[in-house]
Protein backbone atom coordinates (compact mmCIF):
# COMPACT_ATOMS: atom_id res chain seq x y z
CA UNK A 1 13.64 -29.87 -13.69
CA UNK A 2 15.21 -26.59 -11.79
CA UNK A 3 17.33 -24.73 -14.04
CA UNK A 4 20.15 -22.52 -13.15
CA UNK A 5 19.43 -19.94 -11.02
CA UNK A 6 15.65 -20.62 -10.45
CA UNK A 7 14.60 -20.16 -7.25
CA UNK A 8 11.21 -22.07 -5.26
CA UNK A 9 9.33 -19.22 -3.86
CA UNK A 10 6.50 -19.27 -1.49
CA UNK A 11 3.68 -16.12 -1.38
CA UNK A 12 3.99 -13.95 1.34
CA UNK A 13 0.74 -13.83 2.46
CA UNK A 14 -0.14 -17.67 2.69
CA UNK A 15 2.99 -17.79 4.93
CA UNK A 16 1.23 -15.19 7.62
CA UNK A 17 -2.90 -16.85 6.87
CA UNK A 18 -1.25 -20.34 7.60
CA UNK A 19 -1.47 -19.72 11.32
CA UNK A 20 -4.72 -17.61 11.66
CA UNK A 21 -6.84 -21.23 11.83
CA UNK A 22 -5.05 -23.07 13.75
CA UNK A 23 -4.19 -20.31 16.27
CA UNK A 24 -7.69 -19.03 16.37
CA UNK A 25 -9.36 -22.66 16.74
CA UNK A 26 -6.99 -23.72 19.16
CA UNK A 27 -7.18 -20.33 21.60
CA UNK A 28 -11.58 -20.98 21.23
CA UNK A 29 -11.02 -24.26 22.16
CA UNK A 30 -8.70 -23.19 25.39
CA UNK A 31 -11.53 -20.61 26.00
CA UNK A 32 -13.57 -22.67 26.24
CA UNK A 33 -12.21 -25.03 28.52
CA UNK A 34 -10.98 -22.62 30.52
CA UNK A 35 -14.26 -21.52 31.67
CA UNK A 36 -15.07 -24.61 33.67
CA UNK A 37 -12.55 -23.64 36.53
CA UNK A 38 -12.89 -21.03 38.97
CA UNK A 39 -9.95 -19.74 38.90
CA UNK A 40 -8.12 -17.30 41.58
CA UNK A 41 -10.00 -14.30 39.77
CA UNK A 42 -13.33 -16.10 39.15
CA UNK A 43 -15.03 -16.58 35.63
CA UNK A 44 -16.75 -13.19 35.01
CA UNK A 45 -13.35 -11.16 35.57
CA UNK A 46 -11.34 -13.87 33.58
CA UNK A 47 -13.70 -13.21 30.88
CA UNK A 48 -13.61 -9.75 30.54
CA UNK A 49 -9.56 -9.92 31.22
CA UNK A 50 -9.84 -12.35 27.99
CA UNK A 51 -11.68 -10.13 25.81
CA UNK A 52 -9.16 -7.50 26.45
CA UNK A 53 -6.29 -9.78 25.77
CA UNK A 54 -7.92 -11.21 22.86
CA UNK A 55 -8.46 -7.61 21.12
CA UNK A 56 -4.96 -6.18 22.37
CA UNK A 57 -3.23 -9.42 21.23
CA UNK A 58 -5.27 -8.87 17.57
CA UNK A 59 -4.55 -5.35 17.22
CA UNK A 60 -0.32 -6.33 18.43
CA UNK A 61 -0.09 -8.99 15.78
CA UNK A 62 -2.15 -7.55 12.97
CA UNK A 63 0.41 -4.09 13.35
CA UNK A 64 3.08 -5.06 14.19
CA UNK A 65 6.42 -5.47 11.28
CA UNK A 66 4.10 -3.41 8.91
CA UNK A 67 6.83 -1.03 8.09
CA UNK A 68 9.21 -3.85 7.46
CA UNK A 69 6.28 -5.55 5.01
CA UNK A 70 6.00 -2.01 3.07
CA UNK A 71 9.96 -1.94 2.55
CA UNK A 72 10.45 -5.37 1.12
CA UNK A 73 7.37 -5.31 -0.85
CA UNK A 74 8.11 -1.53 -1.96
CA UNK A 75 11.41 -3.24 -3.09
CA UNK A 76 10.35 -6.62 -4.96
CA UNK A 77 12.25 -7.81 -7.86
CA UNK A 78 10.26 -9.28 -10.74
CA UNK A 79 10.15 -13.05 -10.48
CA UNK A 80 12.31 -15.07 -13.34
CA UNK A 81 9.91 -17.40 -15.57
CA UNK A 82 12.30 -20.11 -14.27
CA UNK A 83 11.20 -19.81 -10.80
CA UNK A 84 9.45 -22.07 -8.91
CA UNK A 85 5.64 -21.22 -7.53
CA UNK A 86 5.00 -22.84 -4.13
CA UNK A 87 0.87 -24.21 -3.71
CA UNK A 88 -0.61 -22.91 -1.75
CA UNK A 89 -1.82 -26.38 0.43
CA UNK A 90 2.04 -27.15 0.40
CA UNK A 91 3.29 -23.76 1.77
CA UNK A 92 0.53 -23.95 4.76
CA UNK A 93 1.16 -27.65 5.18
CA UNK A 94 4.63 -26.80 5.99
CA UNK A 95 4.30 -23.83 8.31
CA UNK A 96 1.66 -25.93 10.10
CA UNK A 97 3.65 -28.85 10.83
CA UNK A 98 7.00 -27.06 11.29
CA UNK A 99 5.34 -24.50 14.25
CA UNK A 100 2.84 -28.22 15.48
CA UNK A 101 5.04 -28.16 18.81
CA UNK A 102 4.62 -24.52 19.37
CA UNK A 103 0.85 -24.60 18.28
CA UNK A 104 1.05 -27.50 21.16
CA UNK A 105 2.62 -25.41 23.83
CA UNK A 106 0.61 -22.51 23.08
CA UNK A 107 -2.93 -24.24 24.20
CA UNK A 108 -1.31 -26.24 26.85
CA UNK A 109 0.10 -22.75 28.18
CA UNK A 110 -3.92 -21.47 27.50
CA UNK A 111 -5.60 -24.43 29.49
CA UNK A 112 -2.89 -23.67 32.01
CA UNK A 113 -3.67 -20.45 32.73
CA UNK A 114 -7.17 -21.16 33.11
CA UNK A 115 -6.60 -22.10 36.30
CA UNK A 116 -5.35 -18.48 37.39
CA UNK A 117 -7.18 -16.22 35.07
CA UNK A 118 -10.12 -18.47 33.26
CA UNK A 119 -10.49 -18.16 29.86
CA UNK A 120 -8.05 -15.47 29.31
CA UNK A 121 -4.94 -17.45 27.39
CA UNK A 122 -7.52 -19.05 25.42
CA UNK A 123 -9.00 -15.52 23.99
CA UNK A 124 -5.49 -14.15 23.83
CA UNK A 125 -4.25 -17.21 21.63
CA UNK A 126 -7.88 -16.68 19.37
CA UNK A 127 -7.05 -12.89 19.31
CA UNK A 128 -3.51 -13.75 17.98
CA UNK A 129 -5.02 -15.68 15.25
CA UNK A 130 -7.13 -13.01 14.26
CA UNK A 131 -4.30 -10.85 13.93
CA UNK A 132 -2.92 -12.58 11.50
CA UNK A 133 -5.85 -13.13 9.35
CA UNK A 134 -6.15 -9.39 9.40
CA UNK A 135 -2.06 -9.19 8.65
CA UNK A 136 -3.44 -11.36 5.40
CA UNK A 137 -6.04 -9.34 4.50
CA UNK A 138 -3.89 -6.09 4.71
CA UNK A 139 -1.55 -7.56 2.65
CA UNK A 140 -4.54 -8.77 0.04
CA UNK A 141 -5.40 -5.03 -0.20
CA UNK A 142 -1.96 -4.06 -1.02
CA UNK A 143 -1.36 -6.84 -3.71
CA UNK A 144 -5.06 -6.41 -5.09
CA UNK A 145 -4.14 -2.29 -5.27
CA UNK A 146 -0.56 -2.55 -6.86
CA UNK A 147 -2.22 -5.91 -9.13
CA UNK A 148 0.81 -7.65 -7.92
CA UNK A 149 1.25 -10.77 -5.98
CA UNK A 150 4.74 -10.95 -3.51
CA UNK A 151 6.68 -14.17 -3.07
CA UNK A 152 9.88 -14.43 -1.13
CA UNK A 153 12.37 -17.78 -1.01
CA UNK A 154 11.88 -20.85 0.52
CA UNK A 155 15.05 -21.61 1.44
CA UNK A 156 15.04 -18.37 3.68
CA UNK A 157 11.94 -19.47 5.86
CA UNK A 158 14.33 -21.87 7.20
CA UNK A 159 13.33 -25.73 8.07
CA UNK A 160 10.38 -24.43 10.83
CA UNK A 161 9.05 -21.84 8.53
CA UNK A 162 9.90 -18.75 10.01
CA UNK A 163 9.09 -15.09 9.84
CA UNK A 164 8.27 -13.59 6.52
CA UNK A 165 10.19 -10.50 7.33
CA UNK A 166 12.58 -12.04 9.30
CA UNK A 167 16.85 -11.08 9.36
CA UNK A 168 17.07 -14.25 6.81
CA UNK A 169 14.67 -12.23 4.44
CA UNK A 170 16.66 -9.77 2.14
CA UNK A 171 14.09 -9.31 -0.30
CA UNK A 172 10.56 -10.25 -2.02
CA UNK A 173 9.58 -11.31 -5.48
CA UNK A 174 6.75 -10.01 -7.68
CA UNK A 175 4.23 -11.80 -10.38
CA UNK A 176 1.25 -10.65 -11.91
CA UNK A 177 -1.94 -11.16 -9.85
CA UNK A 178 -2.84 -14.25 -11.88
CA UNK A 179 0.19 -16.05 -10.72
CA UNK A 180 -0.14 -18.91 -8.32
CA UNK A 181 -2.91 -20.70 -6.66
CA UNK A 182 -4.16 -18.63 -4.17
CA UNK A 183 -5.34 -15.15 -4.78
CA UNK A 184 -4.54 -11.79 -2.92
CA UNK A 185 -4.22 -11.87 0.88
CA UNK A 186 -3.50 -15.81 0.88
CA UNK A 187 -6.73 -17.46 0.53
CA UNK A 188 -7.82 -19.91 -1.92
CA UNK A 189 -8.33 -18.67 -5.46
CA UNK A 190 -12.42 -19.67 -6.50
């Protein structure tokens, strides 16, 4: 039973891991694949394109919003003991399948481009999801530091599980670092 004023919250961090797997798996699979053609630029140019894209598309994703992240956390209200803790498996569960059509696009777009520039959209999409698992460990030092874990609402993710610092987002909550199922930075709690 949700009383009056309670409030499901999901942890920040699980919200920005729950796409480092799927992105990163998907873009070495694309890679991968997108090695067999030619391409218009040939394999060994692709390649090295790739491993550009891959480490400018980490760096892009892993930096960017950071500010945004320090304000709202900076900010975070304590949590009311009538709250409601999102699991973890249920919070990534729901990002996954609400962004499944753009996770779709994204490797059909990869394979795509191997025809062009081989094996370049695949290390780019791989490269994003590394960005975010570094986003997620960033945010793991900052919880582990301050020994506080940050939530925000579930209700302003939205039905496809948007943005953690999106416009919807006004503000974060805070619980002790024992709080939850997963520990600091998103991952599973041993």
């Amino acid at each position: 039973m949700v009383t009056r004023g309670a409030q499901g919250l999901v942890r920040t961090a699980v919200v920005v891991r729950a796409g480092a797997a799927p992105l990163w798996w998907l873009g070495v699979l694309a890679a991968g694949i997108g090695v067999l053609p030619g391409g218009f630029t040939g394999r060994r140019i692709g390649v090295m394109a790739g491993a550009l894209l891959c480490v400018a598309a980490a760096l892009w994703v892993a930096y960017s919003r950071r500010r945004r992240y320090l304000e709202l956390t900076r900010d975070a209200t304590r949590a009311g003991k009538h709250d409601v803790l999102q699991d973890r498996a249920v919070t990534v569960r729901n990002w996954r399948r609400g962004h499944r059509w753009w996770l779709l696009l994204g490797f059909l777009a990869a394979v795509g481009s191997a025809f062009a520039v081989p094996a370049a959209g695949g290390m780019t999409l791989a490269g994003a999801g590394a960005g975010l698992w570094l986003k997620a460990a960033w945010l793991g030092r900052r919880e582990r530091g301050a020994q506080t874990l940050v939530w925000l609402r579930v209700d302003w993710l939205g039905p496809r599980a948007g943005a953690p610092v999106g416009k919807q987002v006004r503000g974060y909550r805070a619980t002790g670092p024992a709080a939850g199922d997963a520990a600091p930075g998103g991952a599973r709690r041993h």
